[in-house]
PDB file of N, CA and C in Angstrom:
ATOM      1  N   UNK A   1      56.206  25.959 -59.299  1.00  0.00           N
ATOM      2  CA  UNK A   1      56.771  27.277 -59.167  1.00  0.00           C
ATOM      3  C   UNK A   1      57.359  27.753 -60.490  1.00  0.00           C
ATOM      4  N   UNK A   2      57.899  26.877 -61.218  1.00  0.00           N
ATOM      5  CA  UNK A   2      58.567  27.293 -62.487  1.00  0.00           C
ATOM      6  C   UNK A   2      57.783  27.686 -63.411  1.00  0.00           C
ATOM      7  N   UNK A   3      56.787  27.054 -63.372  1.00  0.00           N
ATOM      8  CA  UNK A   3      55.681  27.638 -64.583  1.00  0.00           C
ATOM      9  C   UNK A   3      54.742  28.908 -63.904  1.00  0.00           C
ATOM     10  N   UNK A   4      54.459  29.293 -62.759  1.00  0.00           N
ATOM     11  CA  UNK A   4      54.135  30.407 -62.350  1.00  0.00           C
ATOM     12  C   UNK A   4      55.390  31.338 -62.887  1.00  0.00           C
ATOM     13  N   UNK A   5      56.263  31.010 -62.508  1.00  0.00           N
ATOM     14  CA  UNK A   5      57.293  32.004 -62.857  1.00  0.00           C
ATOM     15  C   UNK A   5      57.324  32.408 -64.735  1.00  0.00           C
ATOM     16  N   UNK A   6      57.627  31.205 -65.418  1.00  0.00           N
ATOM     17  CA  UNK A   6      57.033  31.317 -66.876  1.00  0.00           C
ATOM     18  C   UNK A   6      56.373  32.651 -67.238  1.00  0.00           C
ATOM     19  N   UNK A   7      54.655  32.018 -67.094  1.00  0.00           N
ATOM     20  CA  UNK A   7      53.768  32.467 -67.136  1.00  0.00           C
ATOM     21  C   UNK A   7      53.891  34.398 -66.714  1.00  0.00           C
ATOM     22  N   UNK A   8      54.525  34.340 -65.433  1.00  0.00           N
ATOM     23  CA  UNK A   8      54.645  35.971 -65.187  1.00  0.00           C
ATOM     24  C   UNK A   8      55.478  36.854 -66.346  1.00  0.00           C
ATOM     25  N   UNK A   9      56.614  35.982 -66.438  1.00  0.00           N
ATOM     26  CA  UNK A   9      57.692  36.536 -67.128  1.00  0.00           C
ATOM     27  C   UNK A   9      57.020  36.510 -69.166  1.00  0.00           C
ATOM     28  N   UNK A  10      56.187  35.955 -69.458  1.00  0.00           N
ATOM     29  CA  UNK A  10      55.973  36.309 -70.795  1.00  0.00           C
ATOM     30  C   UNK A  10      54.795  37.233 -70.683  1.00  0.00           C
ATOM     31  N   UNK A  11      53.808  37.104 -69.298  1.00  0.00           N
ATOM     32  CA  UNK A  11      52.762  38.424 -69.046  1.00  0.00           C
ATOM     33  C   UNK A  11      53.706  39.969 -68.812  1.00  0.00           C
ATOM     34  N   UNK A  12      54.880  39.958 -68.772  1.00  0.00           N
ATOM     35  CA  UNK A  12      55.596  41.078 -68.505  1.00  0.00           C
ATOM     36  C   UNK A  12      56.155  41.549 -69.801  1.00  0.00           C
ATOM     37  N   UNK A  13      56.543  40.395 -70.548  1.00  0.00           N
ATOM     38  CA  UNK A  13      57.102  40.644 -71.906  1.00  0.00           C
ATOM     39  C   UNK A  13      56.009  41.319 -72.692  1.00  0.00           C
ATOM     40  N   UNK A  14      54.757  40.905 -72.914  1.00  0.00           N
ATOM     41  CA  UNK A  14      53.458  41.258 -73.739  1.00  0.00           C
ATOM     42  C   UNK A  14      53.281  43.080 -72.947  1.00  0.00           C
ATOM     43  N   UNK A  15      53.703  42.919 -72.129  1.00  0.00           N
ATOM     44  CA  UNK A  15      53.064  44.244 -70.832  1.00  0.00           C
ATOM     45  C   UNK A  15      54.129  45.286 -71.636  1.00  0.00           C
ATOM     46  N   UNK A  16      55.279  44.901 -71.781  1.00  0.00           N
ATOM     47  CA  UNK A  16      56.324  45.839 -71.914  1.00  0.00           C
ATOM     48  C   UNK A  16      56.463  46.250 -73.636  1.00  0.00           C
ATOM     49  N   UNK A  17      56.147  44.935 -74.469  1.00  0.00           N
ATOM     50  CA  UNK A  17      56.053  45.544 -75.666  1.00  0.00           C
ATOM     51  C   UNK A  17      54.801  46.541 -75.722  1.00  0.00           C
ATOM     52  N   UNK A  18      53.684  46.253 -75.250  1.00  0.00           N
ATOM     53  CA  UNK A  18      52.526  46.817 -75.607  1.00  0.00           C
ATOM     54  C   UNK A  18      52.829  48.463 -75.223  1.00  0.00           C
ATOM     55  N   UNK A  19      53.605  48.858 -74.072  1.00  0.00           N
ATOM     56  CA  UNK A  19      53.604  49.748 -73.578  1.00  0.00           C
ATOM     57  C   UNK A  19      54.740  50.731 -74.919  1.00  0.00           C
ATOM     58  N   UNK A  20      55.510  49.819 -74.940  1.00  0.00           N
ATOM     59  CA  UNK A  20      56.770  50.635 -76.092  1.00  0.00           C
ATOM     60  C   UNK A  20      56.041  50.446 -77.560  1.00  0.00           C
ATOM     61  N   UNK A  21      55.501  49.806 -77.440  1.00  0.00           N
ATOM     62  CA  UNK A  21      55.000  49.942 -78.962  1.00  0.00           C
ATOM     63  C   UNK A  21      53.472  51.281 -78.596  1.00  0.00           C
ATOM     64  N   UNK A  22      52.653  51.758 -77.774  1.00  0.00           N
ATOM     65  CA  UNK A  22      52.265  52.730 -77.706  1.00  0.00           C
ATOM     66  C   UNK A  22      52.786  53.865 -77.544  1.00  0.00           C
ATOM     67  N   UNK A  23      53.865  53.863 -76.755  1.00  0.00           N
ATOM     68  CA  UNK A  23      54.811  55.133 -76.631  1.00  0.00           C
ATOM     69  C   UNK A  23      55.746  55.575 -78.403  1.00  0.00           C
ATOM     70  N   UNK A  24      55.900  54.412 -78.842  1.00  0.00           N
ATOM     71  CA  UNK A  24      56.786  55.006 -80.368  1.00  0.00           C
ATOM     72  C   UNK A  24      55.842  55.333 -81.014  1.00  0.00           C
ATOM     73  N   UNK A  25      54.392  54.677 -81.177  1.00  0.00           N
ATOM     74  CA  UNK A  25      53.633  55.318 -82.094  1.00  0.00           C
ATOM     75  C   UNK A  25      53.045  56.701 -81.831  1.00  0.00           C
ATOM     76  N   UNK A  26      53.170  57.500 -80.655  1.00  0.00           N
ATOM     77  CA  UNK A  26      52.892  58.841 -80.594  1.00  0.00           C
ATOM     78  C   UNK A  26      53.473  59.728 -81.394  1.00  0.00           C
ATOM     79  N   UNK A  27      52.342  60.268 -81.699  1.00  0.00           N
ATOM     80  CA  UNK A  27      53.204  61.290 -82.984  1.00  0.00           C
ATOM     81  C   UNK A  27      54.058  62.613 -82.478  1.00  0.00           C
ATOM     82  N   UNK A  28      54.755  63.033 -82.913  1.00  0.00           N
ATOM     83  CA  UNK A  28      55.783  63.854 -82.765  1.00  0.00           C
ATOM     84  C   UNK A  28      55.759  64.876 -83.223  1.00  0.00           C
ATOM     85  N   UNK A  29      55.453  65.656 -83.198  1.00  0.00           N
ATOM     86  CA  UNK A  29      55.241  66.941 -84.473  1.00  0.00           C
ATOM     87  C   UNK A  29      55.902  68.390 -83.859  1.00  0.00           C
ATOM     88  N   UNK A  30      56.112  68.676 -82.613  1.00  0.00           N
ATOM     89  CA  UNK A  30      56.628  69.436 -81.838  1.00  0.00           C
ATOM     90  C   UNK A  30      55.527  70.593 -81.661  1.00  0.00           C
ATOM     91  N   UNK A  31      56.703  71.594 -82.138  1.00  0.00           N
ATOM     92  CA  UNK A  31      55.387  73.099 -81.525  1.00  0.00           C
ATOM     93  C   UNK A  31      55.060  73.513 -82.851  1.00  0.00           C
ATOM     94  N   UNK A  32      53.928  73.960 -83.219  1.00  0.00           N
ATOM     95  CA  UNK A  32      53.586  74.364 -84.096  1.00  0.00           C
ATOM     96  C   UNK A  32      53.515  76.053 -84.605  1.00  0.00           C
ATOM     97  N   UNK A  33      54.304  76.673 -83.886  1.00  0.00           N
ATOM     98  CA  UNK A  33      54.265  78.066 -84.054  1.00  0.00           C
ATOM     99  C   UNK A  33      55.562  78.003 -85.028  1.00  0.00           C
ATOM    100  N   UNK A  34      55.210  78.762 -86.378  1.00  0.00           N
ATOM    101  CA  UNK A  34      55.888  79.447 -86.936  1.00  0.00           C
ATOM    102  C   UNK A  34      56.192  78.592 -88.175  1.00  0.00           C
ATOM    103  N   UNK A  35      55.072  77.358 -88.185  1.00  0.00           N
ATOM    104  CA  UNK A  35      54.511  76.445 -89.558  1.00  0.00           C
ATOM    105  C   UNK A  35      53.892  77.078 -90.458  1.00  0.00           C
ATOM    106  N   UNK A  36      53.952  77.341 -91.501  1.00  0.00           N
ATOM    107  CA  UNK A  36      53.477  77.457 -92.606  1.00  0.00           C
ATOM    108  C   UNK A  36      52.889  76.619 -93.525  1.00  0.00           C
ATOM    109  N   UNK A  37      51.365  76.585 -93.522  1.00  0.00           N
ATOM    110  CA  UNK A  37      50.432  75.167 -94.271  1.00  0.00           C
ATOM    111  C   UNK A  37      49.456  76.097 -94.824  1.00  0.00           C
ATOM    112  N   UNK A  38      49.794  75.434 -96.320  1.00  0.00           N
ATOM    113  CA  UNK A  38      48.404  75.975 -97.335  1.00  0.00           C
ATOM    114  C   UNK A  38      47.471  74.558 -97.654  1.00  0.00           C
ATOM    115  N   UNK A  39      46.432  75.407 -97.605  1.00  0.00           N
ATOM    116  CA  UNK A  39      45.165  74.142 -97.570  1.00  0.00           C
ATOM    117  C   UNK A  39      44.121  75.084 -98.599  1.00  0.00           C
ATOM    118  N   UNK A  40      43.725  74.024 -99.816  1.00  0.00           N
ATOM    119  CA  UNK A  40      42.998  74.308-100.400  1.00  0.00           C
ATOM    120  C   UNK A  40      41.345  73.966 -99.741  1.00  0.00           C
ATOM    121  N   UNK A  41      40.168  74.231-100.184  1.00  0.00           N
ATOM    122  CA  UNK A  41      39.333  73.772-100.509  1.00  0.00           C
ATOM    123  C   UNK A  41      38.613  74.403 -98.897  1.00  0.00           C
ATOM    124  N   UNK A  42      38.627  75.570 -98.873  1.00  0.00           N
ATOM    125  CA  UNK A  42      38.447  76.181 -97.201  1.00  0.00           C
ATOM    126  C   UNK A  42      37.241  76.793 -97.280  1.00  0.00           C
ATOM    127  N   UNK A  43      36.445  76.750 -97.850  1.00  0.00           N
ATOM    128  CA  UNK A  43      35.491  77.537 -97.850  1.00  0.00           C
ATOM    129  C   UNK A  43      34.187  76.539 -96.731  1.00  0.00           C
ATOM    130  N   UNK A  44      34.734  75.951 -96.964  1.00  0.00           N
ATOM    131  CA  UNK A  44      33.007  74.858 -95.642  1.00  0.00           C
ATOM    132  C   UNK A  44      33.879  72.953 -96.026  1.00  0.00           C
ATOM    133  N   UNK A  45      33.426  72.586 -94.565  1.00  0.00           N
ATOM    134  CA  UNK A  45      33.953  71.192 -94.628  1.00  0.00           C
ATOM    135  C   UNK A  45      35.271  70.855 -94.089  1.00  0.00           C
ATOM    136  N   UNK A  46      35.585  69.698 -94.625  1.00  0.00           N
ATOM    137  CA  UNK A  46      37.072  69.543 -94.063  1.00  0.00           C
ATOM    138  C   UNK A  46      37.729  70.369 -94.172  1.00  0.00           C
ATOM    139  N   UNK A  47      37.972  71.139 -95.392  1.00  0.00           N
ATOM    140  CA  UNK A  47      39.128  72.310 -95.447  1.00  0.00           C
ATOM    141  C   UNK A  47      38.877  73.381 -94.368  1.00  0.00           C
ATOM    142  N   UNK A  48      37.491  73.961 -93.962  1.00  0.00           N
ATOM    143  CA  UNK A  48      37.526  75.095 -93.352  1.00  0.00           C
ATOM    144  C   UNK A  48      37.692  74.425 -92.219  1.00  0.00           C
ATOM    145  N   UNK A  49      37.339  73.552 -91.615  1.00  0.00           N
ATOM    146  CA  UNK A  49      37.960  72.617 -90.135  1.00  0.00           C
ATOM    147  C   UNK A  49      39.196  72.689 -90.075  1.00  0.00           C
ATOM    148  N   UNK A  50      40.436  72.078 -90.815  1.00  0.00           N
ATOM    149  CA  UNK A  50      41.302  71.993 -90.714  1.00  0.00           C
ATOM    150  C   UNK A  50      42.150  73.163 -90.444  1.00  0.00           C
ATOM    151  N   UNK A  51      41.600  73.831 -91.776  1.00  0.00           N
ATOM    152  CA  UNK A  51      42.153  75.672 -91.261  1.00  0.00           C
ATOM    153  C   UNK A  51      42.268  76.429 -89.870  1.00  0.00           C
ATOM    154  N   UNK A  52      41.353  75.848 -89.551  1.00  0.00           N
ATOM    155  CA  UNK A  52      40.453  76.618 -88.456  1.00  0.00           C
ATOM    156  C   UNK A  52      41.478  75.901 -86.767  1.00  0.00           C
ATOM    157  N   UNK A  53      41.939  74.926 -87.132  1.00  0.00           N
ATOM    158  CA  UNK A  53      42.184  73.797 -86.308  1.00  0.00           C
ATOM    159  C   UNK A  53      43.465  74.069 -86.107  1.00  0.00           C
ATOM    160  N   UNK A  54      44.358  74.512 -87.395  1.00  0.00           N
ATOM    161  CA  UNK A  54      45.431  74.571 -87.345  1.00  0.00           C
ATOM    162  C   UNK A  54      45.518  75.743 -86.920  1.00  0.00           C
ATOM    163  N   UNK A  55      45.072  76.934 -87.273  1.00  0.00           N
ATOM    164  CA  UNK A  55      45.314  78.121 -86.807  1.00  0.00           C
ATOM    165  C   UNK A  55      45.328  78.082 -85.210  1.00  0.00           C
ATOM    166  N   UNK A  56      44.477  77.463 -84.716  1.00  0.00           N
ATOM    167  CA  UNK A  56      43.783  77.311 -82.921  1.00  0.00           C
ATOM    168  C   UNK A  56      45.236  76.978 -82.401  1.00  0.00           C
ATOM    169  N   UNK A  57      46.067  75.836 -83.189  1.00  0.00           N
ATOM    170  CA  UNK A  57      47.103  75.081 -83.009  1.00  0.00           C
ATOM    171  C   UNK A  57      48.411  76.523 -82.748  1.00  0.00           C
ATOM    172  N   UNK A  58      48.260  77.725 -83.516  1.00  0.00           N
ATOM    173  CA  UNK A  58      49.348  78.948 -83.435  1.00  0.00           C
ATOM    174  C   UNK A  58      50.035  78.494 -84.684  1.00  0.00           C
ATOM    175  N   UNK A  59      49.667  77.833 -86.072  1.00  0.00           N
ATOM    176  CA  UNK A  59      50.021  77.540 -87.428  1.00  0.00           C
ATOM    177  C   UNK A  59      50.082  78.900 -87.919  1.00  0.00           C
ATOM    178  N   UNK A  60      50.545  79.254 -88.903  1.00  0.00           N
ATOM    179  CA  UNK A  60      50.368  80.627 -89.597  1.00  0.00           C
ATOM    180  C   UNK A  60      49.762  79.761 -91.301  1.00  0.00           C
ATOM    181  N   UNK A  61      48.448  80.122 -91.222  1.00  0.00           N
ATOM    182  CA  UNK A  61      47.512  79.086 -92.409  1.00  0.00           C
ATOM    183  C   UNK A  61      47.284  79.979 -93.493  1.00  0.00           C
ATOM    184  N   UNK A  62      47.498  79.436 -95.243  1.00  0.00           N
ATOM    185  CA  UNK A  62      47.069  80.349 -96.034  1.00  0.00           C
ATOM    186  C   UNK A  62      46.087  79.224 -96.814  1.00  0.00           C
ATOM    187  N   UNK A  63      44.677  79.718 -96.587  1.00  0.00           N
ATOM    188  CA  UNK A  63      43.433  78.787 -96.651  1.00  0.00           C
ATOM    189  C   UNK A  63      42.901  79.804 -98.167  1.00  0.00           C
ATOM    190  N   UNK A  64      42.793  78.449 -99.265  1.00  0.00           N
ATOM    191  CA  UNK A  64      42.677  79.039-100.556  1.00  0.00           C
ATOM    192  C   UNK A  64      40.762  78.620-100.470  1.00  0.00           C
ATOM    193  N   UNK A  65      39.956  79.826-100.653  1.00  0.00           N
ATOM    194  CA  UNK A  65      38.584  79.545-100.586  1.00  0.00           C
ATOM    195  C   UNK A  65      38.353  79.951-102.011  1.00  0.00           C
ATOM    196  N   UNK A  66      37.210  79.155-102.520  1.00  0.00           N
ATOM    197  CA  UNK A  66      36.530  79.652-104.350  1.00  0.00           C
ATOM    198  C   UNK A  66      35.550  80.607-103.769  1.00  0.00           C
ATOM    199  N   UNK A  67      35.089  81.095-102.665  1.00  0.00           N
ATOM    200  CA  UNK A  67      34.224  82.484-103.051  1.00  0.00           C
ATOM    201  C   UNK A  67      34.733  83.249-101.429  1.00  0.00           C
ATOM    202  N   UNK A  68      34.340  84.280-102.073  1.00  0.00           N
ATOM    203  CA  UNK A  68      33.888  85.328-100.746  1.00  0.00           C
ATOM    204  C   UNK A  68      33.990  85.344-100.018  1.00  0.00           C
ATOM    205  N   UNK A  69      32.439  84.535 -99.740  1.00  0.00           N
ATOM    206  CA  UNK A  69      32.192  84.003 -98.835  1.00  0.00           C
ATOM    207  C   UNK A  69      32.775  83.607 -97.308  1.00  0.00           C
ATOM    208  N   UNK A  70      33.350  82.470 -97.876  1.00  0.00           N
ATOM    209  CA  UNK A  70      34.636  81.373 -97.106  1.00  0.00           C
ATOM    210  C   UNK A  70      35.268  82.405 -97.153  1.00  0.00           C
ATOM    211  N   UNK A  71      35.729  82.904 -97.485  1.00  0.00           N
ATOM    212  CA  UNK A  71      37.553  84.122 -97.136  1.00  0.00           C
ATOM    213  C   UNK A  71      36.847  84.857 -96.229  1.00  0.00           C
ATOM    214  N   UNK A  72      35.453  85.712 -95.849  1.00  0.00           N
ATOM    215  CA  UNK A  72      34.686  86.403 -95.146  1.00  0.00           C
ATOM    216  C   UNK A  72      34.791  85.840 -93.487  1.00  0.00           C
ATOM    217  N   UNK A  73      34.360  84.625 -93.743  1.00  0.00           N
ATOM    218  CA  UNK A  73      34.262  83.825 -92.208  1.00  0.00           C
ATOM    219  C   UNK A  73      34.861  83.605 -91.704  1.00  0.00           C
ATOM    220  N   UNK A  74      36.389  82.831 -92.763  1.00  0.00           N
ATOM    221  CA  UNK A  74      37.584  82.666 -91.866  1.00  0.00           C
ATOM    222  C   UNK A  74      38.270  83.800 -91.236  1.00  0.00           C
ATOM    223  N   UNK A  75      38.054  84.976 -91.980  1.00  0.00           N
ATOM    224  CA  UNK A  75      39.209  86.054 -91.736  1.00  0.00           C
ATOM    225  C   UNK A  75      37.999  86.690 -90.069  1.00  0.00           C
ATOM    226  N   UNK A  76      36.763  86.047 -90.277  1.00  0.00           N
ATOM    227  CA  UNK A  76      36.061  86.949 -88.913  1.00  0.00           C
ATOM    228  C   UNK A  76      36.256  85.892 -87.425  1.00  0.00           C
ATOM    229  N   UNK A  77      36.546  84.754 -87.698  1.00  0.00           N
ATOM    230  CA  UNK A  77      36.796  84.110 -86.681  1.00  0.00           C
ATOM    231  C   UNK A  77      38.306  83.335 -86.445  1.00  0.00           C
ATOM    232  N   UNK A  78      39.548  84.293 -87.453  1.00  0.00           N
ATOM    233  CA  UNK A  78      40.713  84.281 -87.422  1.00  0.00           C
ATOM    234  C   UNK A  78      41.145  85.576 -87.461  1.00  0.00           C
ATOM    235  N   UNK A  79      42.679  84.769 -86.617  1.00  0.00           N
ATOM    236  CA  UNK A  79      43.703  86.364 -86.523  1.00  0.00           C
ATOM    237  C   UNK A  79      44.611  86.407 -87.602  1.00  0.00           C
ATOM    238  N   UNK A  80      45.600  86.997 -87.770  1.00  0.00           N
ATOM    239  CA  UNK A  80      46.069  87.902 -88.661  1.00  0.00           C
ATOM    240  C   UNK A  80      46.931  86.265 -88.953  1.00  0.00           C
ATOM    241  N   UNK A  81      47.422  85.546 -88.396  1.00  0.00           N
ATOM    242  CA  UNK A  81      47.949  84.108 -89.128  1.00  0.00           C
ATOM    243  C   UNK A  81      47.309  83.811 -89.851  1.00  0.00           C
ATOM    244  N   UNK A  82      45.612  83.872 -90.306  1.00  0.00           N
ATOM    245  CA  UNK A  82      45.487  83.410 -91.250  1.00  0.00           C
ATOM    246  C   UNK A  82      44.859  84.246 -92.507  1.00  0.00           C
ATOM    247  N   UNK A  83      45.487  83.503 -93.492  1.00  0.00           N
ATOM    248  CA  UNK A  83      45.741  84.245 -94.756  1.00  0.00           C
ATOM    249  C   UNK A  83      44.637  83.976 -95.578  1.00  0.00           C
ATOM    250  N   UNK A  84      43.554  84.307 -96.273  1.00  0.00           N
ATOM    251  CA  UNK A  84      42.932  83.647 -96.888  1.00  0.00           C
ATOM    252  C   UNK A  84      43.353  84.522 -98.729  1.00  0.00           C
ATOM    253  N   UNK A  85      42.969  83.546 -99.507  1.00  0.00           N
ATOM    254  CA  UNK A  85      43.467  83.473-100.727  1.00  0.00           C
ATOM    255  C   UNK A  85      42.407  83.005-101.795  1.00  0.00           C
ATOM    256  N   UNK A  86      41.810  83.807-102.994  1.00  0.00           N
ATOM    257  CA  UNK A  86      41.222  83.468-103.431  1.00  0.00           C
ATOM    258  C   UNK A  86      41.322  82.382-104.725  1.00  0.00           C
ATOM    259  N   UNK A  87      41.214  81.605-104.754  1.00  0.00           N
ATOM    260  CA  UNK A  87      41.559  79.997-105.265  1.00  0.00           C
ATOM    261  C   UNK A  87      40.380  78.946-106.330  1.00  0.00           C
ATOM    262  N   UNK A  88      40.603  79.137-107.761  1.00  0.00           N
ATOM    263  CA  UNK A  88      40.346  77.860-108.278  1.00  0.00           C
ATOM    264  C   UNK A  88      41.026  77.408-108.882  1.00  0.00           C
ATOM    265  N   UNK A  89      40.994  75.890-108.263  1.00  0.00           N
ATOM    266  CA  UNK A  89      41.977  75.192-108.565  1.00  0.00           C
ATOM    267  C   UNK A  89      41.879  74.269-110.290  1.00  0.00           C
ATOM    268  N   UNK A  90      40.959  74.811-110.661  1.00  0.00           N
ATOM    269  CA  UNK A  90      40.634  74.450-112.005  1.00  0.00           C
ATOM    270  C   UNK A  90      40.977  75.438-112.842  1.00  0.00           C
ATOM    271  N   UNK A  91      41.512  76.134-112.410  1.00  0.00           N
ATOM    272  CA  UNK A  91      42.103  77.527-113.028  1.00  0.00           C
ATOM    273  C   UNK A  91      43.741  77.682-113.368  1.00  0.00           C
ATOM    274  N   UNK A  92      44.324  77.378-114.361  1.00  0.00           N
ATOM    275  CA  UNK A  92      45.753  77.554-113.942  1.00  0.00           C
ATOM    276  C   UNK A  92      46.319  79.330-113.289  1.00  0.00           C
ATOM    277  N   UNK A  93      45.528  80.166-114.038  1.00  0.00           N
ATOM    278  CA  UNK A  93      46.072  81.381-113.852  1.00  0.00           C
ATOM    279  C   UNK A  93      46.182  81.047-112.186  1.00  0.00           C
ATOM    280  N   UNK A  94      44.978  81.270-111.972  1.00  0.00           N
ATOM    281  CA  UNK A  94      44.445  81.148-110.448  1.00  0.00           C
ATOM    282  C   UNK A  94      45.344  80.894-109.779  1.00  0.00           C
ATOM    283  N   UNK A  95      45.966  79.210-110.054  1.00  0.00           N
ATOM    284  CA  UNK A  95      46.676  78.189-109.081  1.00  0.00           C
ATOM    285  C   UNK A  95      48.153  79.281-109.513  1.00  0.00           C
ATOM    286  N   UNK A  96      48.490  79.658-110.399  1.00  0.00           N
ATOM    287  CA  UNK A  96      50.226  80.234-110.504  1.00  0.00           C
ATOM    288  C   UNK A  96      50.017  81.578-109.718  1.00  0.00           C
ATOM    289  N   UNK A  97      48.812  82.657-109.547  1.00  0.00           N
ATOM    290  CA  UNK A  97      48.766  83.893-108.879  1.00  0.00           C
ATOM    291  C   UNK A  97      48.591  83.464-107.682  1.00  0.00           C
ATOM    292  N   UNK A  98      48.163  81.866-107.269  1.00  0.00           N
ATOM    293  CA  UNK A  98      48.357  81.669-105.720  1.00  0.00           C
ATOM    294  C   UNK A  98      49.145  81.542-105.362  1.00  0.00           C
ATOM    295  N   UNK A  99      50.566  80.681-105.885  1.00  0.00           N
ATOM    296  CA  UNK A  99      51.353  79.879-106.034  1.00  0.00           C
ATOM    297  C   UNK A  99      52.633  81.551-105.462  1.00  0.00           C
ATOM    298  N   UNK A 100      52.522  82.584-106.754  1.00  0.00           N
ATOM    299  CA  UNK A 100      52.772  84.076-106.583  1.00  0.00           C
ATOM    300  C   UNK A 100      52.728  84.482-105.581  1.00  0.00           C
ATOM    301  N   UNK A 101      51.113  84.552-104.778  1.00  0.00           N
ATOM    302  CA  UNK A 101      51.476  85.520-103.726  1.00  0.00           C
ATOM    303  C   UNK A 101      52.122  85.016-102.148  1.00  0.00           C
ATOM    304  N   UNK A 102      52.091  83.357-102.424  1.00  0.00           N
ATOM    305  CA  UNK A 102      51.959  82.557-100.721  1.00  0.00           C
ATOM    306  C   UNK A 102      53.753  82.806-101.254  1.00  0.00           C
ATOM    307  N   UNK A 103      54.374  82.584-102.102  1.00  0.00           N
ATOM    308  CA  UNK A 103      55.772  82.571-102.585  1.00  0.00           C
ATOM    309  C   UNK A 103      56.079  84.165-101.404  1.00  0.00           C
ATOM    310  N   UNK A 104      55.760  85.264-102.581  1.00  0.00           N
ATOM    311  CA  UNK A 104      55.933  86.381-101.700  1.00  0.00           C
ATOM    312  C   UNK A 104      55.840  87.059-100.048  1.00  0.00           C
ATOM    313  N   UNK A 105      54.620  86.396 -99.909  1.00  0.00           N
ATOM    314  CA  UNK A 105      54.567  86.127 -98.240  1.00  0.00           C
ATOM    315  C   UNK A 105      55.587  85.508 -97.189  1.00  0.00           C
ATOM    316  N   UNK A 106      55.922  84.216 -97.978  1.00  0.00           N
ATOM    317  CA  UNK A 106      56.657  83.538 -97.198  1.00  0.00           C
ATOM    318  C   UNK A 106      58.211  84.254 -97.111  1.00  0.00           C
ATOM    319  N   UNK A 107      58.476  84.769 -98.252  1.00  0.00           N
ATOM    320  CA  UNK A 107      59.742  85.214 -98.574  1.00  0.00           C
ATOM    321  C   UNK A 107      60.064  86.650 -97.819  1.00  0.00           C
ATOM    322  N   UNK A 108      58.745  87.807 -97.749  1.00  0.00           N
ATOM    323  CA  UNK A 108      58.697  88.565 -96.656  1.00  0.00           C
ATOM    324  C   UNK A 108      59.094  88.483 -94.731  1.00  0.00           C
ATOM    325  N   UNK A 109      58.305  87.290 -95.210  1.00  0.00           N
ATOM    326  CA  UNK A 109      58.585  86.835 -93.314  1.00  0.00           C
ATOM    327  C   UNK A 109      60.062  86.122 -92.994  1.00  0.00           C
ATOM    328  N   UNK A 110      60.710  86.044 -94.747  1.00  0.00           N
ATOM    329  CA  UNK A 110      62.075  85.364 -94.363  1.00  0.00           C
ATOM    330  C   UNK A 110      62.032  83.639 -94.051  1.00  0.00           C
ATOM    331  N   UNK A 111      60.778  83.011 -94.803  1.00  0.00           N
ATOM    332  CA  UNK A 111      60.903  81.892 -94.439  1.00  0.00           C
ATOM    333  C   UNK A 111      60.860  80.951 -95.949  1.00  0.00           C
ATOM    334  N   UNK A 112      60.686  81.975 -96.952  1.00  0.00           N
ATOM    335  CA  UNK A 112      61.300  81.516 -98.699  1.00  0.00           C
ATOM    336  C   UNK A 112      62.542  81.192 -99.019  1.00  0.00           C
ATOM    337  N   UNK A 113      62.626  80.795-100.052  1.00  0.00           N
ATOM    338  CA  UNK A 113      64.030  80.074-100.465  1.00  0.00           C
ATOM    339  C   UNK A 113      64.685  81.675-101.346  1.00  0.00           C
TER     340      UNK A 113
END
């Protein structure tokens, strides 16, 4: 009887960490309305996924695309949260007039320093 008993009591221990150690690793991130995330590289691929993903999420996204193009698609299968921005990042002007206008935006909506 004692070792049945054992045996239950460390199958309960393994049962109970496993369960708390899945419950702490859930991520936490809360609600996502009224986040502000700039993501370069939006024109096709991970970046335009992510954009696209976060916006779905109620993010307010300013997605920096290198052509046209990409700023064309996102803005036709996004709402007014998302911002698109024309962006090379091999460019300093570029990166400081982006840097400029997401500054000004944010500071409009009251969420700048």
């Amino acid at each position: 009887m004692g070792l049945v008993a054992c045996g239950l009591s460390v199958l309960l221990c393994i049962f109970i960490y496993k369960l708390l150690d899945h419950l702490l690793r859930q991520p936490r991130l809360g609600t996502y309305a009224d986040r502000y995330i700039f993501i370069t590289g939006c024109d096709s691929g991970f970046g335009c996924s992510l954009a696209i993903r976060l916006h779905a999420l109620g993010c307010y996204v300013f997605a920096g695309c290198f052509t046209q193009q990409g700023e064309t698609m996102l803005k036709n299968v996004c709402s007014e949260r998302m911002h698109t921005v024309s962006l090379d990042v091999t460019n300093h002007d570029s990166v400081i007039g982006t840097f400029e206008l997401i500054s000004a935006k944010l500071q409009s909506a009251g969420k700048g320093e």
